[in-house]
PDB file of N, CA and C in Angstrom:
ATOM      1  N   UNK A   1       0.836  -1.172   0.000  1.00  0.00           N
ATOM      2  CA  UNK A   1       0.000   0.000   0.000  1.00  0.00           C
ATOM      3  C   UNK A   1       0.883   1.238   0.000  1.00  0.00           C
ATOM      4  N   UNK A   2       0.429   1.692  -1.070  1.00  0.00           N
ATOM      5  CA  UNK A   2       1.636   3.667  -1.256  1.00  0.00           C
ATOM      6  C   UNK A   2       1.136   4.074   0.087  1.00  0.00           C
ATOM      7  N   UNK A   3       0.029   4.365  -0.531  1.00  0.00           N
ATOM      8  CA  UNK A   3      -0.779   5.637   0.646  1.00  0.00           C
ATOM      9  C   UNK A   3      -1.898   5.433   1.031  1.00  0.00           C
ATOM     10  N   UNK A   4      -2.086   6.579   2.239  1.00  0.00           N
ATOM     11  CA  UNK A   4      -3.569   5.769   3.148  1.00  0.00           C
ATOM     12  C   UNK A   4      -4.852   5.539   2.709  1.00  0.00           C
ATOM     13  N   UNK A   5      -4.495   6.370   1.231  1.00  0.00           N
ATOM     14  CA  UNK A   5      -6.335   6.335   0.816  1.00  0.00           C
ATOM     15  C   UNK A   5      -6.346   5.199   0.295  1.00  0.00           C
ATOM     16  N   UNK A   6      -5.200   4.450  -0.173  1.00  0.00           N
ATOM     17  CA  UNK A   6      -5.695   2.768  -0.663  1.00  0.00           C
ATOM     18  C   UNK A   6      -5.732   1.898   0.453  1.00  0.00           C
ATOM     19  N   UNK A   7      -6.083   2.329   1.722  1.00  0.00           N
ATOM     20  CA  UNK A   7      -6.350   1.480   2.874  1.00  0.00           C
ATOM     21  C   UNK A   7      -7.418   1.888   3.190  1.00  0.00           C
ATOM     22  N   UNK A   8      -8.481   2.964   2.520  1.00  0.00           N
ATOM     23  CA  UNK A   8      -9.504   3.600   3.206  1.00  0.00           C
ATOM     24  C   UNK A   8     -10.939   3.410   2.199  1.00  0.00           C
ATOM     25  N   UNK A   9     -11.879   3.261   2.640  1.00  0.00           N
ATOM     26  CA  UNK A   9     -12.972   3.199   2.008  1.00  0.00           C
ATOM     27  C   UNK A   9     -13.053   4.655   1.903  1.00  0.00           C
ATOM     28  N   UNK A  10     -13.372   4.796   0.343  1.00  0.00           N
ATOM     29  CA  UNK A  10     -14.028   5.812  -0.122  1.00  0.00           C
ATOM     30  C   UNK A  10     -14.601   5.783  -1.241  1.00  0.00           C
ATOM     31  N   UNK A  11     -15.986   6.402  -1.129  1.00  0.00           N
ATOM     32  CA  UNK A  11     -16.192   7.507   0.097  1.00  0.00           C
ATOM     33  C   UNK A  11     -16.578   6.780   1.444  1.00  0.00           C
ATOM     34  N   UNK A  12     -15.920   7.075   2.745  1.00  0.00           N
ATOM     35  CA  UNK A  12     -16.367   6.618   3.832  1.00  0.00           C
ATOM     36  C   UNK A  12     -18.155   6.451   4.016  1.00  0.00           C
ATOM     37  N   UNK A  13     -18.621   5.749   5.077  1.00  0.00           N
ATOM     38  CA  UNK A  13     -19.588   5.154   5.395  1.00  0.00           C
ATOM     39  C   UNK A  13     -20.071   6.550   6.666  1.00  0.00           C
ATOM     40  N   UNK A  14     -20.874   7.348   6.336  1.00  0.00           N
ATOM     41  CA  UNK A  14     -20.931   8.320   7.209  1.00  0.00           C
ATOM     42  C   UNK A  14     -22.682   8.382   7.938  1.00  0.00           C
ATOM     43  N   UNK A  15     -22.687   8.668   9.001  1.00  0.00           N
ATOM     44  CA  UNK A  15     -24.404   8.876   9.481  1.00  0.00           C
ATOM     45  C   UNK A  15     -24.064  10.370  10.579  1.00  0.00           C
ATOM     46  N   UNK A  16     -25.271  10.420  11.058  1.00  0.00           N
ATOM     47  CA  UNK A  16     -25.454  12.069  11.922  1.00  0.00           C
ATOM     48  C   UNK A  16     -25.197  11.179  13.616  1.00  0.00           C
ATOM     49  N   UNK A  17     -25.259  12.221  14.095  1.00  0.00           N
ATOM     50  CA  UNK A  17     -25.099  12.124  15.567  1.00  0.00           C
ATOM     51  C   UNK A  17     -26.209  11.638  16.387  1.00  0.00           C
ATOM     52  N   UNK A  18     -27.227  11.924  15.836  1.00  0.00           N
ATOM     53  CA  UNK A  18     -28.584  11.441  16.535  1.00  0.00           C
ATOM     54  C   UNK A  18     -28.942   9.713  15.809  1.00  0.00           C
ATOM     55  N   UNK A  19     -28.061   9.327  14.937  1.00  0.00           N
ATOM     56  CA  UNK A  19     -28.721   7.889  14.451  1.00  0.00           C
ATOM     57  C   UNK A  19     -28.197   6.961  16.003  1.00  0.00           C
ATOM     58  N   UNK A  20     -29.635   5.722  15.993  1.00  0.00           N
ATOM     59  CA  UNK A  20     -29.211   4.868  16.704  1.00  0.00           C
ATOM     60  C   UNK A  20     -28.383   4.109  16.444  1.00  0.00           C
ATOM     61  N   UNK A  21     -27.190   3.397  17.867  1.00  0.00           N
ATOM     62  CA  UNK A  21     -26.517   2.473  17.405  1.00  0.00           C
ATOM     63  C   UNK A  21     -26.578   1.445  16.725  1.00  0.00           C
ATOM     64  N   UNK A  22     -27.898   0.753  16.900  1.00  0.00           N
ATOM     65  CA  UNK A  22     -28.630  -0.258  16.089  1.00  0.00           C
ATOM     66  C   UNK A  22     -28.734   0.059  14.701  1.00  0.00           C
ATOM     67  N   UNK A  23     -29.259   1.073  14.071  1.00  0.00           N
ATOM     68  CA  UNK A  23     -28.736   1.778  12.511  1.00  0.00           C
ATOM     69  C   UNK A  23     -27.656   1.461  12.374  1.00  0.00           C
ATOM     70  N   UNK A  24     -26.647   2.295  13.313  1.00  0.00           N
ATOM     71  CA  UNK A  24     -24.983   2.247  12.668  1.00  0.00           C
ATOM     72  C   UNK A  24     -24.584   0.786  12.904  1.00  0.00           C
ATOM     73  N   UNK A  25     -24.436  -0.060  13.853  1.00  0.00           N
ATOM     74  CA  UNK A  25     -24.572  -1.291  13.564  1.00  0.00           C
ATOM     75  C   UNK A  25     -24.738  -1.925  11.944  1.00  0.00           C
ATOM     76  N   UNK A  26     -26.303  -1.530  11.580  1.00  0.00           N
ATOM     77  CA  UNK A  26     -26.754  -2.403  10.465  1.00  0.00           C
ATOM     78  C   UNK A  26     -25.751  -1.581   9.400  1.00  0.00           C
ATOM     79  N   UNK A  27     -26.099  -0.439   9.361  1.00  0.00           N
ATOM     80  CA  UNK A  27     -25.165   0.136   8.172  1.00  0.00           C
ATOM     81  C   UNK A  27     -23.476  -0.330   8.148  1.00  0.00           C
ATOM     82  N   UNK A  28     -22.720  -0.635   9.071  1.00  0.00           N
ATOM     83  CA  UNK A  28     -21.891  -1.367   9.223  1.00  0.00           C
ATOM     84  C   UNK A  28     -21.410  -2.297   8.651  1.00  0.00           C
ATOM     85  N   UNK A  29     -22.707  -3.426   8.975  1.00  0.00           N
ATOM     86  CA  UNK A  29     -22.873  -4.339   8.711  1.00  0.00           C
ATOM     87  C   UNK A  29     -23.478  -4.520   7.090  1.00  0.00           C
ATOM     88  N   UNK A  30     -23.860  -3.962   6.216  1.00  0.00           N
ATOM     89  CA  UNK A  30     -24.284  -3.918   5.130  1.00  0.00           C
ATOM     90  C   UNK A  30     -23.043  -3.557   4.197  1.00  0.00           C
ATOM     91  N   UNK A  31     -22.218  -2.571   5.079  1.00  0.00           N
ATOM     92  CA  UNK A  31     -21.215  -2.158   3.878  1.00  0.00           C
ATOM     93  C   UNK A  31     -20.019  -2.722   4.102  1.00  0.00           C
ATOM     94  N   UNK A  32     -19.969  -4.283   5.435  1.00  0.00           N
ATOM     95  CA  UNK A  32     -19.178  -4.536   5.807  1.00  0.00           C
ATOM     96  C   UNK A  32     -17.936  -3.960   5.665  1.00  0.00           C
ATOM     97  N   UNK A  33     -17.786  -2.568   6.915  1.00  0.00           N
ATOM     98  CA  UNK A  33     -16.942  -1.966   7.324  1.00  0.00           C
ATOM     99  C   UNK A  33     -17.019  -2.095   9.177  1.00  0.00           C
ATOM    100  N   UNK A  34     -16.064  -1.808   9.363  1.00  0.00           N
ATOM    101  CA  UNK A  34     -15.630  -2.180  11.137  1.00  0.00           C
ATOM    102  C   UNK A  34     -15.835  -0.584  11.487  1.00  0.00           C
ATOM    103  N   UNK A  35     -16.441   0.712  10.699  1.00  0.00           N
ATOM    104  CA  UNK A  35     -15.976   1.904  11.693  1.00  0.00           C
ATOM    105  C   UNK A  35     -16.992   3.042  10.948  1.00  0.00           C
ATOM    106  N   UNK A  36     -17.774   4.002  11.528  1.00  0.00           N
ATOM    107  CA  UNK A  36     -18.948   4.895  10.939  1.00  0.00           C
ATOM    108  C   UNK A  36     -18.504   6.363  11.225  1.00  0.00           C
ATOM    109  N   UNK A  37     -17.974   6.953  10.052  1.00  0.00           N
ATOM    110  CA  UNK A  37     -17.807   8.476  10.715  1.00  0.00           C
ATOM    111  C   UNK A  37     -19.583   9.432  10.898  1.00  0.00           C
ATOM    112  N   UNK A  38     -19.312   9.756  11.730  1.00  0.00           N
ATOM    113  CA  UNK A  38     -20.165  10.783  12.178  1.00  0.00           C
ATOM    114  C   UNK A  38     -19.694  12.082  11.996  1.00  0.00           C
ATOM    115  N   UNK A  39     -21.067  12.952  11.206  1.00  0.00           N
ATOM    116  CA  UNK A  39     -20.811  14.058  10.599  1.00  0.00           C
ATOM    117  C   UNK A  39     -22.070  14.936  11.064  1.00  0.00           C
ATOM    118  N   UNK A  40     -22.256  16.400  10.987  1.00  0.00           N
ATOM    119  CA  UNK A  40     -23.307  17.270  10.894  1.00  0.00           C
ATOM    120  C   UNK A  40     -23.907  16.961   9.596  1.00  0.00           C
ATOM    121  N   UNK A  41     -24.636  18.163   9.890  1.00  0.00           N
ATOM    122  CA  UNK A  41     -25.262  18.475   8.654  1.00  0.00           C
ATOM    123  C   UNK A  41     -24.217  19.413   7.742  1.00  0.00           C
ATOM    124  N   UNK A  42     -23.828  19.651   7.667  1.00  0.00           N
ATOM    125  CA  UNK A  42     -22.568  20.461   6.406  1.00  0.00           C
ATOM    126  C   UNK A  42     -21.645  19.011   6.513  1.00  0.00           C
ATOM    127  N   UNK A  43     -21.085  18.454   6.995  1.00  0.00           N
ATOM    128  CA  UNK A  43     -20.370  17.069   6.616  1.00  0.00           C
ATOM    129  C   UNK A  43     -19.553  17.498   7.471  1.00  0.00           C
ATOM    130  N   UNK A  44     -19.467  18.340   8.461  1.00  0.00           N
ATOM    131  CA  UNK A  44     -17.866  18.071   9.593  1.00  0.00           C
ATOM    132  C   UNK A  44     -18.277  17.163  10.299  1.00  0.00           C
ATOM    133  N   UNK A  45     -16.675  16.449  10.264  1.00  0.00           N
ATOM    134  CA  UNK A  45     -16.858  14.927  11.188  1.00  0.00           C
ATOM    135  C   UNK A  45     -17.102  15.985  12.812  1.00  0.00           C
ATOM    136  N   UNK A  46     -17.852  14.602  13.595  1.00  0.00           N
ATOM    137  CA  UNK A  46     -17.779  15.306  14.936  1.00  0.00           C
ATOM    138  C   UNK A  46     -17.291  13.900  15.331  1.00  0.00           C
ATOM    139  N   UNK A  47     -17.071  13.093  15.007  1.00  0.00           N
ATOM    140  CA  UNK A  47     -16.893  11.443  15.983  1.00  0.00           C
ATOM    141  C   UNK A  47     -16.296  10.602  14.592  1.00  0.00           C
ATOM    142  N   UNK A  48     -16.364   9.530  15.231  1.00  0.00           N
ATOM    143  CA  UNK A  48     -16.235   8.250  14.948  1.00  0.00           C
ATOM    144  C   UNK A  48     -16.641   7.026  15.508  1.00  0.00           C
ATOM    145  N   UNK A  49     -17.867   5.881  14.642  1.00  0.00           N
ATOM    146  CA  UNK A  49     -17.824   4.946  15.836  1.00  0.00           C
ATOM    147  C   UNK A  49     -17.456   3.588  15.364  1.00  0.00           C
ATOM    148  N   UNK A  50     -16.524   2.906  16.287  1.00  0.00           N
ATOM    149  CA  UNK A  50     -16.097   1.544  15.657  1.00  0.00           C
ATOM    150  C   UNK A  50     -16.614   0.396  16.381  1.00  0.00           C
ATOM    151  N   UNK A  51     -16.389  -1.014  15.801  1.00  0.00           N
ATOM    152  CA  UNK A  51     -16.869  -1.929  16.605  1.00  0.00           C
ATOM    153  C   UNK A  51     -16.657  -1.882  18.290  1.00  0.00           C
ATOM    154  N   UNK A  52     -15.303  -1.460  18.434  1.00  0.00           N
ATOM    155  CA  UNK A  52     -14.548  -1.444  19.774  1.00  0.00           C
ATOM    156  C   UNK A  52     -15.205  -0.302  20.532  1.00  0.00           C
ATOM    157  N   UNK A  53     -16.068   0.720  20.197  1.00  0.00           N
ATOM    158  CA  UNK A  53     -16.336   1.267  20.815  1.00  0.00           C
ATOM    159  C   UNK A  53     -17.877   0.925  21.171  1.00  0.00           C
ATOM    160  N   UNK A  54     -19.037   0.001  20.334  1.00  0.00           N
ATOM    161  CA  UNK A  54     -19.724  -0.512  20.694  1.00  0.00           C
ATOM    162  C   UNK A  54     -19.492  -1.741  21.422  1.00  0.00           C
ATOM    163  N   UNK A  55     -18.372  -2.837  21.376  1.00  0.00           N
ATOM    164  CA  UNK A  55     -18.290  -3.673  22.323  1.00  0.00           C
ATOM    165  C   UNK A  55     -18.148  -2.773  24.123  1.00  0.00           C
ATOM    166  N   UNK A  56     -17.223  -1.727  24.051  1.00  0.00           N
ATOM    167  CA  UNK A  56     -16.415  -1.268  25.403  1.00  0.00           C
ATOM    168  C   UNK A  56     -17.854  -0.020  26.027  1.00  0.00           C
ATOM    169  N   UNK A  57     -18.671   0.616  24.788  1.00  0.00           N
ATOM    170  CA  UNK A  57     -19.590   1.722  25.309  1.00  0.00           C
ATOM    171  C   UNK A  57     -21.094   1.327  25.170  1.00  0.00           C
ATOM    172  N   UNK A  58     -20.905   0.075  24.668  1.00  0.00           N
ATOM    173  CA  UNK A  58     -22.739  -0.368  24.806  1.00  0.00           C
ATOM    174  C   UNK A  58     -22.734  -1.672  25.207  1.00  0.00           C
ATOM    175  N   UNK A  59     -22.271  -2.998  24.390  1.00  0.00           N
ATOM    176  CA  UNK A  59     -22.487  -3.934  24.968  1.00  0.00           C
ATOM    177  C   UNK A  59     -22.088  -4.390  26.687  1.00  0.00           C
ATOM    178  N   UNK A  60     -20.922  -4.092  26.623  1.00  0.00           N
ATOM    179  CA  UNK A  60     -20.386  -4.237  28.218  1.00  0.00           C
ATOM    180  C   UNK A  60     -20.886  -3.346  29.179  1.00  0.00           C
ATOM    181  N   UNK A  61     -21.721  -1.950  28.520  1.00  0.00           N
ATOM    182  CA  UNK A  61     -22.154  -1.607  29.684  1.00  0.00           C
ATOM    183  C   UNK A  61     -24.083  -1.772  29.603  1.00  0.00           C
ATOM    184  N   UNK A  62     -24.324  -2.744  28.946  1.00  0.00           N
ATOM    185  CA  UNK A  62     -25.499  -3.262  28.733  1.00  0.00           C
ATOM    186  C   UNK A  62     -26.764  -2.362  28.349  1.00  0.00           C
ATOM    187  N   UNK A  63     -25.967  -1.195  27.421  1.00  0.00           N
ATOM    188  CA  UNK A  63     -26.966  -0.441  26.570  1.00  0.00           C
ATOM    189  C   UNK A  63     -27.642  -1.054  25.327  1.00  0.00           C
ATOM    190  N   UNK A  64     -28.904  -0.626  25.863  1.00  0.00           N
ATOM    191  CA  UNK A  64     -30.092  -0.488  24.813  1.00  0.00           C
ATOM    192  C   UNK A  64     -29.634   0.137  23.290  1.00  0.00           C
ATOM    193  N   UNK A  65     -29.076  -0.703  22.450  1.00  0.00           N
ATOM    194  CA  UNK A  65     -28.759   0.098  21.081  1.00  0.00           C
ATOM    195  C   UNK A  65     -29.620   0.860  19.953  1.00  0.00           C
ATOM    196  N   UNK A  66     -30.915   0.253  20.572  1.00  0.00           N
ATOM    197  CA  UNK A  66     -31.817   0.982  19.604  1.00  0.00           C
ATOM    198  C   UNK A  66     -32.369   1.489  20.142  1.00  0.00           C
ATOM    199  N   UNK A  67     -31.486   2.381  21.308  1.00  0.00           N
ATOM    200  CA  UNK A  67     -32.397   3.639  22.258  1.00  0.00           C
ATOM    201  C   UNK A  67     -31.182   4.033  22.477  1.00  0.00           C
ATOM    202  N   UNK A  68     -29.867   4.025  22.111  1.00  0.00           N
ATOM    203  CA  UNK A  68     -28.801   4.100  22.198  1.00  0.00           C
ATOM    204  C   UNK A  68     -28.472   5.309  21.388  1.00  0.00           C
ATOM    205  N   UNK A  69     -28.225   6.274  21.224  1.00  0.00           N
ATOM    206  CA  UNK A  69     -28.019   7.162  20.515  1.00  0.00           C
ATOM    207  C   UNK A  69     -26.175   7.343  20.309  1.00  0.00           C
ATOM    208  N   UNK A  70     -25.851   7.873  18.806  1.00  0.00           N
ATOM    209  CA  UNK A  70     -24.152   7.802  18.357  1.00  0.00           C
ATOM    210  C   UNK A  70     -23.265   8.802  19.449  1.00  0.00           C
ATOM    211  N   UNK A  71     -24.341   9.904  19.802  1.00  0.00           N
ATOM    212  CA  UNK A  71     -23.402  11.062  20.351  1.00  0.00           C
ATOM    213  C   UNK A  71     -22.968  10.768  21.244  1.00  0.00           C
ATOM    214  N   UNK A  72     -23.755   9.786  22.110  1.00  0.00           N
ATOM    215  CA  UNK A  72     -23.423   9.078  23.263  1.00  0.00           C
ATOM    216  C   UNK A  72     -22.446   8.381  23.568  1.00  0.00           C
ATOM    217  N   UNK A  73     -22.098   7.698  22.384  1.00  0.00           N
ATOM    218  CA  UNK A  73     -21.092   6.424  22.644  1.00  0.00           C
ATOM    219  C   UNK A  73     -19.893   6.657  21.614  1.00  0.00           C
ATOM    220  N   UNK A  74     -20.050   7.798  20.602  1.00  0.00           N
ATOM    221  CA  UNK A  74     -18.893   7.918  19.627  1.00  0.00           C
ATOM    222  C   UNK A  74     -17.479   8.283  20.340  1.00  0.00           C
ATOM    223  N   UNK A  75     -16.814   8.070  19.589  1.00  0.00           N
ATOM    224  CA  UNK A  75     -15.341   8.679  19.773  1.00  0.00           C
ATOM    225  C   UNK A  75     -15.001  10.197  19.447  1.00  0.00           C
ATOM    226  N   UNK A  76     -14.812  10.830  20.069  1.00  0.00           N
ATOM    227  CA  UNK A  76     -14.442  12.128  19.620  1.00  0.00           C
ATOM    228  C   UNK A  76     -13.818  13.375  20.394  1.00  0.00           C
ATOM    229  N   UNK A  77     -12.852  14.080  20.243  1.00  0.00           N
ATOM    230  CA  UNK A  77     -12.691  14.374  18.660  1.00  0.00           C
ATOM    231  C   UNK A  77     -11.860  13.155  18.097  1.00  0.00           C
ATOM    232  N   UNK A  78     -11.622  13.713  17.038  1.00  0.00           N
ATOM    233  CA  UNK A  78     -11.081  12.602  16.215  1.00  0.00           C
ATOM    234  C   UNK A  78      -9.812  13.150  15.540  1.00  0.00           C
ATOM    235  N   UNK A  79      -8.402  12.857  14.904  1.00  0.00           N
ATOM    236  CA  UNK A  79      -7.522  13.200  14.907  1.00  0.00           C
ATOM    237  C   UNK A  79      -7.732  12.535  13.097  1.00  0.00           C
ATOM    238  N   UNK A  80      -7.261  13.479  12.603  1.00  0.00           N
ATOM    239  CA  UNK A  80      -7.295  13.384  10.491  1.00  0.00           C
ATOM    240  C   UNK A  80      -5.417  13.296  10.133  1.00  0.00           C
ATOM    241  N   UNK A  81      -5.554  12.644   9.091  1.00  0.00           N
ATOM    242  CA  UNK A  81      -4.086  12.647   8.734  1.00  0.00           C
ATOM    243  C   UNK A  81      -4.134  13.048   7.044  1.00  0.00           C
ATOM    244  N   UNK A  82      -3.221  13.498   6.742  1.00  0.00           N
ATOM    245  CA  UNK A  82      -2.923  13.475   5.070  1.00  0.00           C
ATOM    246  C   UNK A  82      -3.129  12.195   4.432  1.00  0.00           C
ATOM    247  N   UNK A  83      -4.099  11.830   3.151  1.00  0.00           N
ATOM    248  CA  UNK A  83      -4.120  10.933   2.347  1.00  0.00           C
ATOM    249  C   UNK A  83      -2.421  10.623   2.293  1.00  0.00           C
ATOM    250  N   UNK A  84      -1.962  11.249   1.750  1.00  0.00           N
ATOM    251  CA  UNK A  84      -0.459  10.926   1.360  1.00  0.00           C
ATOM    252  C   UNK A  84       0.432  10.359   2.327  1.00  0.00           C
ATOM    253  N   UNK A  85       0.358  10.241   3.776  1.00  0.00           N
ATOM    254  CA  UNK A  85       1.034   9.184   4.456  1.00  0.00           C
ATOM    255  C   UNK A  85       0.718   8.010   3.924  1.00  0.00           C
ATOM    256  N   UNK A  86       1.407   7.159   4.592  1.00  0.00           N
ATOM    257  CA  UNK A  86       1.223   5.525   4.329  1.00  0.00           C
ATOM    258  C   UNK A  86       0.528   5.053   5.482  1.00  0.00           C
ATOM    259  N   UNK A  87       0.136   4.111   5.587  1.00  0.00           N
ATOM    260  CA  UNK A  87      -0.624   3.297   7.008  1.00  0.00           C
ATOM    261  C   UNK A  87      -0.198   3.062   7.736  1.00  0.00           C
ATOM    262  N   UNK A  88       1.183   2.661   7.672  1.00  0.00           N
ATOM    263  CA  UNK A  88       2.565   2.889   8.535  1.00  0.00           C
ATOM    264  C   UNK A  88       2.275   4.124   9.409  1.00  0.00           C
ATOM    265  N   UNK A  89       2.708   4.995   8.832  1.00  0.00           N
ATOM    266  CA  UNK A  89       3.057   6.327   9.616  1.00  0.00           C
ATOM    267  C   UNK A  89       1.452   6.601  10.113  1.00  0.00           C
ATOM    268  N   UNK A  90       0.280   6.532   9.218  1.00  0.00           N
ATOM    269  CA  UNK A  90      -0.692   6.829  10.409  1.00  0.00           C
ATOM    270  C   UNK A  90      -0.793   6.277  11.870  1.00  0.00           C
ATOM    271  N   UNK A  91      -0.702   4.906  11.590  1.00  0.00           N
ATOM    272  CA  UNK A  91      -0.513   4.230  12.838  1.00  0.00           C
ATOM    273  C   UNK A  91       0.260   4.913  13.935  1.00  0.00           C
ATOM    274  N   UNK A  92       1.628   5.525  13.774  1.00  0.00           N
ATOM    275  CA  UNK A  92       2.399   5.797  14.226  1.00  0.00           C
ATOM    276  C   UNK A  92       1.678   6.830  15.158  1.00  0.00           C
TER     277      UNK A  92
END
């Protein structure tokens, strides 16, 4: 892999802040991807939510996912890198 955008779905898999986890779940699961950016309405990310954060912020703490709301349980803020690194150095 050159660079990060050939490690990245695009266009990413994006929903709003108010969708339930149970949505982002299925949408997930449909576009079999492991991770849902969360955006406004103009498209700024405000989060991110990944499997790991529904195993560690809903299942283990025995939330209701389809009363579960994203703002609740997303990751954020969230830290962006240049397409032009490699996956390497994002990691880093």
């Amino acid at each position: 892999m050159d660079n990060l955008l050939s490690a990245a779905r695009v266009p990413p898999v994006v929903a709003s802040h108010d969708t339930t986890v149970l949505q982002a779940v299925t949408m997930m699961a449909e576009h079999q991807v492991g991770a849902i950016v969360i955006t406004d309405a103009g498209n700024k990310v405000l989060g991110i939510f990944t499997e790991r954060d529904n195993m560690m912020r809903v299942t283990l703490k025995q939330l209701d996912p389809a009363r579960t709301l994203l703002k609740e349980v997303m990751t954020s803020p969230v830290n962006s890198a240049s397409p032009e690194i490699t996956p390497s150095q994002a990691l880093d």
